[in-house]
Protein backbone atom coordinates (compact mmCIF):
# COMPACT_ATOMS: atom_id res chain seq x y z
CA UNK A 1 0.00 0.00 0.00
CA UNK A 2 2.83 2.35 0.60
CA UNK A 3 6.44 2.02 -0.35
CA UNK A 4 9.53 4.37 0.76
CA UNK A 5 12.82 3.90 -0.88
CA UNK A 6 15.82 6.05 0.41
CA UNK A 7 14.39 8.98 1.56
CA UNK A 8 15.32 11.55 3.01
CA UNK A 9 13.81 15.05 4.52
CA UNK A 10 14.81 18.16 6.59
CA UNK A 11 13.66 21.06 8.03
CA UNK A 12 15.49 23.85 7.12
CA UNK A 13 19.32 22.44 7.59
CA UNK A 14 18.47 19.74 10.16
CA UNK A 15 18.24 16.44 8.39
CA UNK A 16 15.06 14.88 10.06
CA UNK A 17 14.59 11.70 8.00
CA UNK A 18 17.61 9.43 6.31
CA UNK A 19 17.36 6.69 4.14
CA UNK A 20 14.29 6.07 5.37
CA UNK A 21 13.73 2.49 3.10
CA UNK A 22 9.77 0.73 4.36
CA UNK A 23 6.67 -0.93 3.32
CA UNK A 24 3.00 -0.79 4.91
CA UNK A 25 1.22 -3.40 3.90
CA UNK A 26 -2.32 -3.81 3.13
CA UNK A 27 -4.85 -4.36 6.73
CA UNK A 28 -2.18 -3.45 8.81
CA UNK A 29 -2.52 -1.07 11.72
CA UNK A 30 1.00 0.33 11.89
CA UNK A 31 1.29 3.01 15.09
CA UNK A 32 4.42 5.49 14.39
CA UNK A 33 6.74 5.57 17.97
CA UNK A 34 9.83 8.02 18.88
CA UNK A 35 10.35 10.79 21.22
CA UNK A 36 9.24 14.08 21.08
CA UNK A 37 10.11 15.81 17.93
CA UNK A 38 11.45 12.57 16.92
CA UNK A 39 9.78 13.08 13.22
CA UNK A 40 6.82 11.41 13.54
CA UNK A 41 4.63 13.90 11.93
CA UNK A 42 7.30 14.85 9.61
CA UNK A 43 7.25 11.27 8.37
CA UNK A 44 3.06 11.24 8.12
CA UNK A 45 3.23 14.55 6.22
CA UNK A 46 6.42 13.48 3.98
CA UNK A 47 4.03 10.40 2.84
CA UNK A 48 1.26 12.62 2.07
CA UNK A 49 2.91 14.88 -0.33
CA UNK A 50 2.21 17.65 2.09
CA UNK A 51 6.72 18.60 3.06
CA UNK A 52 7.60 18.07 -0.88
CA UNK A 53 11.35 18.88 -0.31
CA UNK A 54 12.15 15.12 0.02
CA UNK A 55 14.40 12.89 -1.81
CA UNK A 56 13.93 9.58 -2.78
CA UNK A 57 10.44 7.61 -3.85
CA UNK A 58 7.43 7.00 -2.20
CA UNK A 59 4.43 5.38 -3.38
CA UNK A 60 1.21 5.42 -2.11
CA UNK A 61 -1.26 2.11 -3.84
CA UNK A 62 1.63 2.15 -6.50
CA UNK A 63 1.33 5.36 -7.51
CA UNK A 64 4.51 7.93 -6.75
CA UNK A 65 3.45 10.34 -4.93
CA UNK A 66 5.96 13.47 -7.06
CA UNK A 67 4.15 12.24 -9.96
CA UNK A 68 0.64 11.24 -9.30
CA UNK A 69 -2.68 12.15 -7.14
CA UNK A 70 -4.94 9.06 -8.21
CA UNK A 71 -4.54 7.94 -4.54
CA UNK A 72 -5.50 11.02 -2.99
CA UNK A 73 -9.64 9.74 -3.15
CA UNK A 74 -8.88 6.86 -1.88
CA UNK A 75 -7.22 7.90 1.71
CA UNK A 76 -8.09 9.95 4.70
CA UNK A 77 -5.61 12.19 7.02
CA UNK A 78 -6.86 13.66 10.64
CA UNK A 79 -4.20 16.19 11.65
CA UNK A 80 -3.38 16.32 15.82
CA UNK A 81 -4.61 19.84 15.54
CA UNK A 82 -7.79 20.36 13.45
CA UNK A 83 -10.45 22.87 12.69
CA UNK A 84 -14.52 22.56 13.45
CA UNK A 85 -17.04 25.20 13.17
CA UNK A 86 -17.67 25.60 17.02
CA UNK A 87 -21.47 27.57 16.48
CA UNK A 88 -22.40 24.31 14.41
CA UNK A 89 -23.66 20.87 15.78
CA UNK A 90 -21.98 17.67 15.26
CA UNK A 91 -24.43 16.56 12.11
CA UNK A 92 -24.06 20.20 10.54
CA UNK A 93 -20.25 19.90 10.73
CA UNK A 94 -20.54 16.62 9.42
CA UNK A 95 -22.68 17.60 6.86
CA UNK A 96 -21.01 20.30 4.98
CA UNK A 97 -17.65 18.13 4.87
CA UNK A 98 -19.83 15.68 3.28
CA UNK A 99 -20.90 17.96 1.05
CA UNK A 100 -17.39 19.60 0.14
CA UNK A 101 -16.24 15.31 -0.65
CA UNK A 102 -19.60 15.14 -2.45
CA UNK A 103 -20.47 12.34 -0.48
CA UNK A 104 -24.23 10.77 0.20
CA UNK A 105 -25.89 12.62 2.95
CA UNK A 106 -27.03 8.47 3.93
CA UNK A 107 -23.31 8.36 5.11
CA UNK A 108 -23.57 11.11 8.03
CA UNK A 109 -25.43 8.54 9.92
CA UNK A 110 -23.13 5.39 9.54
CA UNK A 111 -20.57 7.52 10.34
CA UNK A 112 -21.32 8.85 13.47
CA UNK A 113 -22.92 5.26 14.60
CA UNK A 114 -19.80 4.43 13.93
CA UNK A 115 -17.63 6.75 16.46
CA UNK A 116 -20.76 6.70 18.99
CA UNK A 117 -21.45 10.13 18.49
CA UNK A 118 -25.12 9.77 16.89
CA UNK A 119 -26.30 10.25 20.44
CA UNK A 120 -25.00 14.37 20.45
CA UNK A 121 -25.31 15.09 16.84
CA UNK A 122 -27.32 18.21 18.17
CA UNK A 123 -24.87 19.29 20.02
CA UNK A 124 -23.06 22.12 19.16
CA UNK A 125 -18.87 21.51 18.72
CA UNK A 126 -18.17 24.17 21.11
CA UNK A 127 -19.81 21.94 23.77
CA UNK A 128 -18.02 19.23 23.29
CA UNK A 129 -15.26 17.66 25.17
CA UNK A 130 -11.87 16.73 24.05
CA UNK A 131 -12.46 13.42 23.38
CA UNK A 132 -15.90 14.28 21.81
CA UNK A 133 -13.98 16.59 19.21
CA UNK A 134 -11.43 13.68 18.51
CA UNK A 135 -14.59 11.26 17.84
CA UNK A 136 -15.66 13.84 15.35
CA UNK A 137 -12.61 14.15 13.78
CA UNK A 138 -13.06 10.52 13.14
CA UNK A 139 -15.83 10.68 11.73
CA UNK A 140 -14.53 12.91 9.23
CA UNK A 141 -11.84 10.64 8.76
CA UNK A 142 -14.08 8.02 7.87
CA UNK A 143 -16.15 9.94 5.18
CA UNK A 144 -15.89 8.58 1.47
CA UNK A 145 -15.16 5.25 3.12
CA UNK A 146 -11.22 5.20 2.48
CA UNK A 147 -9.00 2.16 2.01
CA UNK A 148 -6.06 4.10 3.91
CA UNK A 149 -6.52 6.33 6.89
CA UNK A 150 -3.67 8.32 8.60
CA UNK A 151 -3.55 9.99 12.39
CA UNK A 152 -1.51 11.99 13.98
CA UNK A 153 -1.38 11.50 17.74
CA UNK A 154 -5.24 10.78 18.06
CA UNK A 155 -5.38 10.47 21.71
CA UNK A 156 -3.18 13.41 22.50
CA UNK A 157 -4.14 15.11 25.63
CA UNK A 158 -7.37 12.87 25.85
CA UNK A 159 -8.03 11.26 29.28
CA UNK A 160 -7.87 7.53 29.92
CA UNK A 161 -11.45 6.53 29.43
CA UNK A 162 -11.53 8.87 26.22
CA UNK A 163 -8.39 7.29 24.23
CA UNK A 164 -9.82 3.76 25.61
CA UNK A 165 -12.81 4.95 23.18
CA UNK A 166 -10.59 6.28 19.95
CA UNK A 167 -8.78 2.89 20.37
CA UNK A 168 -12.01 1.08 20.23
CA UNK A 169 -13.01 3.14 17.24
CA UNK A 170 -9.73 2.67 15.70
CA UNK A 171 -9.76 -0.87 15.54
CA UNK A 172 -13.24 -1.00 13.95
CA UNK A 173 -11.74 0.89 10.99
CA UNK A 174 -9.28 -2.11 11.04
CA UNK A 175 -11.90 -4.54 11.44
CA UNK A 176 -13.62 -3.14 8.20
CA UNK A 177 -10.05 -4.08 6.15
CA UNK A 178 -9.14 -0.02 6.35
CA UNK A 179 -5.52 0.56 6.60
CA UNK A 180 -4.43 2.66 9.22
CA UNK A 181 -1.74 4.60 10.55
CA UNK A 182 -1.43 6.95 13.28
CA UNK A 183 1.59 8.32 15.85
CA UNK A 184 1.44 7.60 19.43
CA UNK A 185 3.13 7.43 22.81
CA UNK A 186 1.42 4.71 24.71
CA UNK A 187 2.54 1.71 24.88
CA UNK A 188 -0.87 0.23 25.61
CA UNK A 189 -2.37 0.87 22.51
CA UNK A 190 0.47 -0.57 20.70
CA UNK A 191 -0.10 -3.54 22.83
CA UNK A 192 -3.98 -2.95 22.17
CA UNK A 193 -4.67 -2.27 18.44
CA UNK A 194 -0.90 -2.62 16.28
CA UNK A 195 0.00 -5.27 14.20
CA UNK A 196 3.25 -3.27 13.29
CA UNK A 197 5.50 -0.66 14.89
CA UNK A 198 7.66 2.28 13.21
CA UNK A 199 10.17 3.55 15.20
CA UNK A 200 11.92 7.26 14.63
CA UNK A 201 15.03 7.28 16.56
CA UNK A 202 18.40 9.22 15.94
CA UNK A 203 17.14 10.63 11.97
CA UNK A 204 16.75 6.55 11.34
CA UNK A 205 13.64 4.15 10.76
CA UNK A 206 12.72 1.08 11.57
CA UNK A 207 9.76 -0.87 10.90
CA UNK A 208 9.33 -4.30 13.18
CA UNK A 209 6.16 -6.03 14.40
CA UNK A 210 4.73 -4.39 17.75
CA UNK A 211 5.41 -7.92 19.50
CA UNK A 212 8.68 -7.73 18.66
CA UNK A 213 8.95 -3.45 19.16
CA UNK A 214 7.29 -4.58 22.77
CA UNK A 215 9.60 -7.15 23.60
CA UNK A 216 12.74 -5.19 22.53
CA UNK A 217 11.22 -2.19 24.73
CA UNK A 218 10.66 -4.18 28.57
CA UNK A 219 13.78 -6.15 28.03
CA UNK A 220 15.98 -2.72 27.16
CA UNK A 221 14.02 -0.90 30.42
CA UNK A 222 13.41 -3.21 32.16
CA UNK A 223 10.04 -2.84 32.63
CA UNK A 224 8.22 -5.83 34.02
């Protein structure tokens, strides 16, 4: 599904990526790991075309990403810091996205089934809490009904019970065959939802199963 082949990216003269070399596969629910301002959403927004001053190749469904937006239908990307219209209610919001992807108004209501949040779609979005917003956001997300879907840092500054509910909502999209990516930096959800684990660390990538990234983590710290 996507391919990277010796890349590499900066901001301004600090080298951020190098020789990054990977492959996400199809169904897989890989979670992006690394320190703070490790690169994570560097890497997220490199894929997506959105830092162009790369080198090297990626592909996104085969098509290179320099050369080609044929994939651009076909994926969805929830920033950690996104814009509502707070004096609308969660199915008006919802609503006029739909409309700007010229999606089927039938879709509003599978979507916010979906993320639970049928039961305040007359709320407006300045009432909602944190986690309410980020359930939103998903829903968003998971208009047009995308094969891939990218997040960055969906349970930031979300309390416990709230990121046990994006988890939840996460691994539906998996359980529907969606693709999905998205930076964290708790180890339970790795434990909880990845099948694969990207690690930033020192400008380098590595890609490694989350058993393995999990393993590799408690027996370096110790952690019991």
């Amino acid at each position: 599904m996507i391919e990277l082949e010796e890349v590499n990216q900066w901001h301004k003269n600090f080298q951020v990526l190098k020789n990054v070399s990977l492959q996400i596969g199809r169904g897989e629910v890989c979670i992006i790991a690394g320190r703070n301002g490790a690169g994570k959403s560097t890497l997220l927004q490199t894929i997506l075309g959105m830092l162009p001053g790369y080198t090297g190749t990626i592909k996104v469904m085969e098509n290179d990403v320099k050369k080609s937006k044929k994939w651009i239908k076909k994926i969805s990307y929830l920033p950690e810091k996104f814009q509502l219209y707070p004096q609308l209610t969660v199915f008006e919001n919802i609503e006029f996205f739909t409309a700007l992807k010229k999606g089927h108004l039938d879709d509003i209501e599978k979507v916010l089934q979906l993320t639970g949040m049928d039961k305040h779609k007359g709320k407006k979005a300045r009432e909602l809490s944190k986690g309410m917003l980020q359930r939103l956001g998903l829903s968003l997300a998971f208009l047009g009904d995308p094969e891939l879907i990218i997040l960055d840092e969906p349970t930031s500054g979300i309390d416990p019970y709230g990121r046990e509910e994006i988890i939840d909502i996460i691994q539906s999209f998996n359980d529907m065959g969606k693709t999905v990516i998205f930076s964290s930096h708790h180890l339970s959800e790795i434990q909880r939802v990845g099948t694969h684990v990207i690690l930033i660390e020192n400008q380098t990538v590595m890609k490694m199963t989350a058993k393995r990234f999990l393993s590799d983590f408690y027996t370096h710290t110790g952690v019991v």
